[in-house]
Protein backbone atom coordinates (compact mmCIF):
# COMPACT_ATOMS: atom_id res chain seq x y z
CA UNK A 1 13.35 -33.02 1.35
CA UNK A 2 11.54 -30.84 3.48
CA UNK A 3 12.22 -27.58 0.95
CA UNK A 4 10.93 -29.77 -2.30
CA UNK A 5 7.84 -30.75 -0.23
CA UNK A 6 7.68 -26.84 0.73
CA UNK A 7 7.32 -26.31 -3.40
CA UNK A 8 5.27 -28.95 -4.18
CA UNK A 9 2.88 -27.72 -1.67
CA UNK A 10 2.96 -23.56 -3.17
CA UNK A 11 2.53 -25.09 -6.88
CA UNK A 12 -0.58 -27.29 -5.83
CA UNK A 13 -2.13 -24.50 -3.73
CA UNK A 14 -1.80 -22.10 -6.88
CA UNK A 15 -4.31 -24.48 -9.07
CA UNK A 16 -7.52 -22.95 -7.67
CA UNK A 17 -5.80 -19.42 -8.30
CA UNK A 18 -5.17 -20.19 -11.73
CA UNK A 19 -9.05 -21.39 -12.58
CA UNK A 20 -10.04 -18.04 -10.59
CA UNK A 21 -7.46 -16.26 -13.15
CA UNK A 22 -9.30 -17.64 -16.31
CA UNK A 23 -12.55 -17.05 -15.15
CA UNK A 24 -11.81 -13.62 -14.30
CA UNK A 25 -9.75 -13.39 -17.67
CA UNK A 26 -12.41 -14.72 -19.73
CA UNK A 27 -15.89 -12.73 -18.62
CA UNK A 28 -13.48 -9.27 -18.29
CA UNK A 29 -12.66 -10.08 -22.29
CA UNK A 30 -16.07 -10.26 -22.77
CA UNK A 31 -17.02 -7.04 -21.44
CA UNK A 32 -14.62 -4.87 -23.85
CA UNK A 33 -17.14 -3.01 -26.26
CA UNK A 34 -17.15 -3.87 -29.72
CA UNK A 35 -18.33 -7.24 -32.21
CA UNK A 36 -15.27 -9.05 -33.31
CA UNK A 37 -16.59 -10.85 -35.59
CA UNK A 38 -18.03 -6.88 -37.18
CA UNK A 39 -14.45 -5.72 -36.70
CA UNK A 40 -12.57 -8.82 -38.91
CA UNK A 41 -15.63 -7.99 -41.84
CA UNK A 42 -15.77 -4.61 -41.68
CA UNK A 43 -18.42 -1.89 -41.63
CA UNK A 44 -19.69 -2.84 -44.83
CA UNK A 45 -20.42 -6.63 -43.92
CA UNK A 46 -23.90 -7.64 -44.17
CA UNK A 47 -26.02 -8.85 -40.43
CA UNK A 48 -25.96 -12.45 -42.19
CA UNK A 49 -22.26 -12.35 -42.62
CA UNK A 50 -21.19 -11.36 -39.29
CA UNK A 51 -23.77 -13.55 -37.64
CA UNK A 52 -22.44 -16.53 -39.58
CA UNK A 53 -18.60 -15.41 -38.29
CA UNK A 54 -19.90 -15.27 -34.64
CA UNK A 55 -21.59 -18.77 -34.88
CA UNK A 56 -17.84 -20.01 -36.63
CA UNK A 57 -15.97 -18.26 -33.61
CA UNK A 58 -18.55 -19.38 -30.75
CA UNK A 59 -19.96 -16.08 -30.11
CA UNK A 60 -23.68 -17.45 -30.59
CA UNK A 61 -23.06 -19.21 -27.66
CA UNK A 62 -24.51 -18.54 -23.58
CA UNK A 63 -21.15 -17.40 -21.60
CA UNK A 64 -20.94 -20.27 -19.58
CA UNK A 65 -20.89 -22.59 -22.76
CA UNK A 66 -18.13 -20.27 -24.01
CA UNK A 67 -16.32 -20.63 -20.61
CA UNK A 68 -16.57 -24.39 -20.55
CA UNK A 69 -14.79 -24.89 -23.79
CA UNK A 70 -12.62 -22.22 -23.34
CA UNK A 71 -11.61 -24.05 -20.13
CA UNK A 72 -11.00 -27.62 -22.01
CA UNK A 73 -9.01 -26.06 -24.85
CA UNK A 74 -6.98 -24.52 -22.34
CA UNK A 75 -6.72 -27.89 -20.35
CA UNK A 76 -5.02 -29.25 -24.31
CA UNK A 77 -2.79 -26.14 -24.61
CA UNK A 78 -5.40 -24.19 -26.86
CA UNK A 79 -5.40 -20.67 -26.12
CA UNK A 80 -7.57 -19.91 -29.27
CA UNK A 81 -6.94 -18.77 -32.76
CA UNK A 82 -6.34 -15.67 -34.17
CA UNK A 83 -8.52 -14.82 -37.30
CA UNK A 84 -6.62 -11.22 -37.50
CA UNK A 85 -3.12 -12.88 -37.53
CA UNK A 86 -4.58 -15.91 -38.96
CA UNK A 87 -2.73 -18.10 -36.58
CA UNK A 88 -3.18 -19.92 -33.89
CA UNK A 89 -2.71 -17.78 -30.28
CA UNK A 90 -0.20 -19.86 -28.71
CA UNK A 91 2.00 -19.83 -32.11
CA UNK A 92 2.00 -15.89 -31.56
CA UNK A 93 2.67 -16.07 -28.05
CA UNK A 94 5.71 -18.66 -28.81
CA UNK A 95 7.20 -16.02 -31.09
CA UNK A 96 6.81 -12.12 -28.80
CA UNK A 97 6.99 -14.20 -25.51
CA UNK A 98 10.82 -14.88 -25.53
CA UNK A 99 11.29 -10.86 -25.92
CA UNK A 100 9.41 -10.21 -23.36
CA UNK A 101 10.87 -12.76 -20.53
CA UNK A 102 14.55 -11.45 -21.84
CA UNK A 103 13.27 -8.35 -21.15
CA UNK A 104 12.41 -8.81 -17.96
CA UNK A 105 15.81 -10.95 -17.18
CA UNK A 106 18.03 -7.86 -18.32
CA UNK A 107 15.97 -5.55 -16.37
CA UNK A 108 16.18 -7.76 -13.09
CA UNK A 109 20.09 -8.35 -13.59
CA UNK A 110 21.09 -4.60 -14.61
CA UNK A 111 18.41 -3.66 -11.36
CA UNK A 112 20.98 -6.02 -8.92
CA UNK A 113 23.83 -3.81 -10.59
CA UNK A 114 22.82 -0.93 -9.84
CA UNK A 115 20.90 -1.01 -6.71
CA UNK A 116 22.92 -3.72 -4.59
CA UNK A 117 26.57 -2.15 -4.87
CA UNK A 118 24.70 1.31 -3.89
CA UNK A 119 22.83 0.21 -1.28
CA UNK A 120 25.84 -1.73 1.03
CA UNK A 121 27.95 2.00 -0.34
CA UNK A 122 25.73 3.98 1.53
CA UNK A 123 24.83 1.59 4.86
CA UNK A 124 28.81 1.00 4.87
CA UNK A 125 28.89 5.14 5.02
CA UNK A 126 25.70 5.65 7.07
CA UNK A 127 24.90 9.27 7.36
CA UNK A 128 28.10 10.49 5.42
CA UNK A 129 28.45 12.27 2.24
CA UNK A 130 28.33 9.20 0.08
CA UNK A 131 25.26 7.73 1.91
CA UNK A 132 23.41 11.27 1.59
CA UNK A 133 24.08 11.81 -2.50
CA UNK A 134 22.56 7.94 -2.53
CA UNK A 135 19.39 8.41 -0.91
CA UNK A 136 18.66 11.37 -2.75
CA UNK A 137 18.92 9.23 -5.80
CA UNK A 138 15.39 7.02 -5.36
CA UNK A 139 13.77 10.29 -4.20
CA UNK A 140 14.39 11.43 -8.34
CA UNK A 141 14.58 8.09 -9.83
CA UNK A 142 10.51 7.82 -8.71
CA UNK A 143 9.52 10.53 -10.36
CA UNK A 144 10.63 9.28 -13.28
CA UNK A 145 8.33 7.34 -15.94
CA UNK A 146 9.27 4.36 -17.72
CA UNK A 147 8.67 6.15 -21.03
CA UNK A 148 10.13 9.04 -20.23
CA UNK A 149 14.00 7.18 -19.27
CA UNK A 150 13.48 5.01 -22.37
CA UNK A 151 13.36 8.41 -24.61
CA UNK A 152 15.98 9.84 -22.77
CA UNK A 153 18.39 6.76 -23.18
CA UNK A 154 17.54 6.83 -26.66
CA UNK A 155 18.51 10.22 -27.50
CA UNK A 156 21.66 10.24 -25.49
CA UNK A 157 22.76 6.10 -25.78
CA UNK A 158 21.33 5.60 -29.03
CA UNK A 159 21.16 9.22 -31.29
CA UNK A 160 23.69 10.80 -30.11
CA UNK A 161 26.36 8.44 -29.14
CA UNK A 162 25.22 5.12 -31.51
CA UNK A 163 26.09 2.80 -29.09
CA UNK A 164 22.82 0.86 -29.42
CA UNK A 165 19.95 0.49 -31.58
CA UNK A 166 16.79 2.77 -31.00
CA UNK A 167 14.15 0.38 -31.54
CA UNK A 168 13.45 -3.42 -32.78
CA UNK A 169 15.93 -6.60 -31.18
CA UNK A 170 17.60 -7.32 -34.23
CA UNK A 171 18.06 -10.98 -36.13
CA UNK A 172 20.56 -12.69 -34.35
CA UNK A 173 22.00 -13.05 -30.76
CA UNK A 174 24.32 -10.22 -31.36
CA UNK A 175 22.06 -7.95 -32.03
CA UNK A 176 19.55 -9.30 -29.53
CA UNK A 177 21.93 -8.51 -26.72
CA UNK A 178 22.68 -5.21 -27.83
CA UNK A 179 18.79 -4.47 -28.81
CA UNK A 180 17.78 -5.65 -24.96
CA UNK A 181 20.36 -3.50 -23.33
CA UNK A 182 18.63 0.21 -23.23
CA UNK A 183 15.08 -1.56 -22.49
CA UNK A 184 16.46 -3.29 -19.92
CA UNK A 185 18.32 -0.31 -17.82
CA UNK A 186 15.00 1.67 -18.47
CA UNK A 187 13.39 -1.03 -16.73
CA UNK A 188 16.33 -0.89 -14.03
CA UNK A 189 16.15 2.97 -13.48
CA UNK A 190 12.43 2.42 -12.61
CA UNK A 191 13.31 -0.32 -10.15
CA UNK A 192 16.65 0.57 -8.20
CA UNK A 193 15.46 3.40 -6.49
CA UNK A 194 13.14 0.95 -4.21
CA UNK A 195 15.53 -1.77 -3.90
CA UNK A 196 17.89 0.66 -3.05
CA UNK A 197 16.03 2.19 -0.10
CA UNK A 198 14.85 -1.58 0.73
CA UNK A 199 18.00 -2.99 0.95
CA UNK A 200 20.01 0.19 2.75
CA UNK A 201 17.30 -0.04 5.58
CA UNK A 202 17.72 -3.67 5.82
CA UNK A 203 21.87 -3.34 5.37
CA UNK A 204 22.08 -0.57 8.24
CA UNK A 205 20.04 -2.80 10.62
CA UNK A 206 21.75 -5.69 10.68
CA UNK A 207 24.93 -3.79 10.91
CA UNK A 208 24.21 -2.62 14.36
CA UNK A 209 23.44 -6.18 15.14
CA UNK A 210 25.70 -7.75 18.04
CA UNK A 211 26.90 -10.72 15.73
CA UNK A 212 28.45 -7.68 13.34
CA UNK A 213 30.19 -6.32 16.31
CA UNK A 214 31.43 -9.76 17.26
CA UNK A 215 32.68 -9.97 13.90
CA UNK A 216 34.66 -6.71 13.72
CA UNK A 217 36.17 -7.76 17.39
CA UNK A 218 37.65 -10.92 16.33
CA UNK A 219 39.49 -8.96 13.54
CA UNK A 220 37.53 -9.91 10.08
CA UNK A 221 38.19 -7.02 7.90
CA UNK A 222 35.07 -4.65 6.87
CA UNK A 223 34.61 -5.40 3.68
CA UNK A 224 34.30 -9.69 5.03
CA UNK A 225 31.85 -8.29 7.11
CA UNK A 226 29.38 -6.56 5.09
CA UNK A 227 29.91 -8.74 2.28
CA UNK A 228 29.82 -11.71 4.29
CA UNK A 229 27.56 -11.56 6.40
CA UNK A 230 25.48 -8.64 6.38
CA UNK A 231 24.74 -8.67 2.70
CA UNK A 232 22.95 -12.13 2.73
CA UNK A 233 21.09 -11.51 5.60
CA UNK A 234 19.93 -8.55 4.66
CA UNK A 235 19.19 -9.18 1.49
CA UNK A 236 16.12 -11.76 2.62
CA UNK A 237 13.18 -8.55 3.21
CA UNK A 238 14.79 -7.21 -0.06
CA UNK A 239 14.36 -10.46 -2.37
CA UNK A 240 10.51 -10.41 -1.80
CA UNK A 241 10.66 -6.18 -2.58
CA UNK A 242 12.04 -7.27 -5.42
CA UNK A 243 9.95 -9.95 -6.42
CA UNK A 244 6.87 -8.36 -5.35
CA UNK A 245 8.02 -5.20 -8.27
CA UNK A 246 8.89 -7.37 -10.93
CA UNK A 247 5.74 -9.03 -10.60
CA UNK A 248 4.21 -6.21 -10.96
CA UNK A 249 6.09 -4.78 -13.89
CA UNK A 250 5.34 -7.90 -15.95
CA UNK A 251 2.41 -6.01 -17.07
CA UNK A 252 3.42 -3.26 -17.60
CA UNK A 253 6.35 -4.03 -19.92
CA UNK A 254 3.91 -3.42 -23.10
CA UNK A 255 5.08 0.38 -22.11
CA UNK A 256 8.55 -0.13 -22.53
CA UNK A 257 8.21 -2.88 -25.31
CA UNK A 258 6.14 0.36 -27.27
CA UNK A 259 8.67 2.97 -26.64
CA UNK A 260 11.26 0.80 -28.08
CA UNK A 261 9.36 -1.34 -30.75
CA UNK A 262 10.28 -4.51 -29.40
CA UNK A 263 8.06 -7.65 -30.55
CA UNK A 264 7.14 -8.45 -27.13
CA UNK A 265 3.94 -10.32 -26.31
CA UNK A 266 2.85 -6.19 -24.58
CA UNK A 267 3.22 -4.82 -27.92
CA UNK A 268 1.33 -7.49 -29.34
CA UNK A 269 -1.89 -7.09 -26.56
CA UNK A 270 -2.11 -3.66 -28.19
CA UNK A 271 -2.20 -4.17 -31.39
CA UNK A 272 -4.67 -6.97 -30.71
CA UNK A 273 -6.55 -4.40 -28.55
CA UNK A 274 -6.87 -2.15 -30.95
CA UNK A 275 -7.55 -4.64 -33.71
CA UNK A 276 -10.41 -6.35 -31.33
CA UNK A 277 -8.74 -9.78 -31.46
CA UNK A 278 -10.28 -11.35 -28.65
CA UNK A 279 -8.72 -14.61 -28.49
CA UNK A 280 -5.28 -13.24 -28.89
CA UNK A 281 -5.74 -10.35 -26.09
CA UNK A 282 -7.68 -13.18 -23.54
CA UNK A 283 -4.89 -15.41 -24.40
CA UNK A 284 -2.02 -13.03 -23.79
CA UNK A 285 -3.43 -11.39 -20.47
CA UNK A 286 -3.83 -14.90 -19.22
CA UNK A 287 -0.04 -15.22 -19.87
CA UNK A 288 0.90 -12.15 -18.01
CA UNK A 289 -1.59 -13.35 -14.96
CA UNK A 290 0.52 -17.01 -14.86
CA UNK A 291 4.03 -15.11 -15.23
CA UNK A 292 2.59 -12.75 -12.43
CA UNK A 293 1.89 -16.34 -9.80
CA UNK A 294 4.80 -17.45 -11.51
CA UNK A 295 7.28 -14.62 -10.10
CA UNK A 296 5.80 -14.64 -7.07
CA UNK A 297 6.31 -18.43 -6.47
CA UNK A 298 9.74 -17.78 -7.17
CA UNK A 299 10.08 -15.09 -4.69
CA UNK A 300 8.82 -17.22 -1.77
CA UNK A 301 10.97 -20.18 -3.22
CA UNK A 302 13.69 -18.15 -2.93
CA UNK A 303 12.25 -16.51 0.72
CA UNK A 304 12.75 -19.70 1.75
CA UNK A 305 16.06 -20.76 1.20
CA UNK A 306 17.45 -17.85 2.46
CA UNK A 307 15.77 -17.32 5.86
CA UNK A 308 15.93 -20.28 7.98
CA UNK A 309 13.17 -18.71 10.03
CA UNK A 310 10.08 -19.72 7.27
CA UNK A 311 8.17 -22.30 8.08
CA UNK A 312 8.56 -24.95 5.33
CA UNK A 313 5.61 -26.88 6.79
């Protein structure tokens, strides 16, 4: 009861964060240089025309006008619509959102393969050969940008060897697993290398701990042991390292989404950016800023359960 009450209490507290978010959202969209309205009509449009468009979009507005109903459409699930796309903003968000969260999911789970069964490798085999080779591997693995993996795995994983496609996420759940793959272990390449140093620190500590020795007197086998009981206590510093990295690769998934032409809602806030859609782009960087608070809610949720310690007060 206490834990629910614990979450009730982080999801109420994030309500004034989220106005701040839309306020912030809304005035920063405002600031990006060019008319929309003279974009949509063109360099040849006439004053009256586009004056007439900005009164139909709200433009003619003061600011806080605009920010008031901005505020109660977004109070009714109205982000806005789209006179580019000619659709409504959350109908275009419905559709490149899905890609993006998947994403995001593939590069978490193929991060936790990599980095966790490295990580307890080289604590297990502190300061050997095996523990060495690993920690050399987040010392490269930094220097290496997103874009940069996701043309590599392309040439080698998808040019050379055809084992999966080089760009879009196909038509059906097939090819959507196989489209997600290569974005998603770019994404994982980027991220290992911290989780991996996090979670070997955290591993070799608590493996020195007298409850570990304890353990290993009364006869429990190694692998018990470090599986056991190091692992999940360990991996409690590590879970909010990994949350805190996610949260911030959420926006910046519009690189990787661009490198391999996937229809997520990044590579639509470009070609909104560059197509001065400013209901679209306000709508879609407010999505990123809730998924942000979002993934970070979930990492102290999860904080929580694990270590006994928090205070769920």
């Amino acid at each position: 009861m206490r834990y629910l009450v614990y979450i009730l209490k982080r999801v109420v507290s994030l309500i004034p964060v989220l106005i701040g978010i839309s306020f912030i959202v809304f005035f920063l969209i405002r600031l990006i240089p060019g008319d929309p309205a003279a974009t949509l009509l063109g360099v040849h449009a006439t004053p009256q025309a586009v004056k007439e468009l900005r009164e139909q979009m709200g433009l003619e507005d003061s600011l806080p006008s605009q920010y008031l109903t901005f505020l109660g459409h977004l109070l009714q699930g109205n982000l806005g619509y789209s006179y580019v796309y000619s659709s409504s903003v959350v109908d275009l968000i419905t559709v490149s959102l899905p890609v993006t969260i998947w994403l995001l999911i593939s590069g978490t789970v193929f991060t936790l393969l990599i980095a966790v069964p490295l990580a307890v490798l080289a604590a297990a085999r502190r300061n050997g050969v095996v523990d060495n080779i690993i920690r050399a591997v987040p010392v490269v693995g930094l220097g290496m940008p997103a874009f940069w993996l996701g043309i590599m795995l392309i040439l080698v994983f998808g040019l050379k060897l055809g084992w999966f496609p080089v760009a879009g996420y196909g038509t059906g759940v097939v090819d959507h697993l196989r489209g997600i793959v290569l974005p998603g272990i770019t994404i994982a390449l980027t991220l290992s290398p911290i989780l991996i140093r996090s979670l070997r620190a955290s591993m070799v500590d608590v493996l020195g701990s007298d409850y570990i020795v304890t353990a290993h007197s009364k006869g429990i086998s190694t692998a018990r042991v470090v599986l056991g009981h190091a692992l999940r206590n360990a991996a409690v510093s590590s879970v909010t390292v990994l949350g805190v990295n996610i949260a911030y690769l959420t926006g910046s998934t519009l690189v990787v989404e661009r490198v391999f032409s996937l229809p997520g809602i990044g590579q639509q806030m470009i070609n909104s950016i560059l197509g001065r859609d400013f209901p679209t782009v306000q709508g879609i960087t407010l999505v990123f800023a809730i998924m942000v608070v979002v993934v970070n809610l979930l990492t102290d949720v999860t904080h929580a359960a694990l270590d006994p310690r928090v205070k769920l007060a």
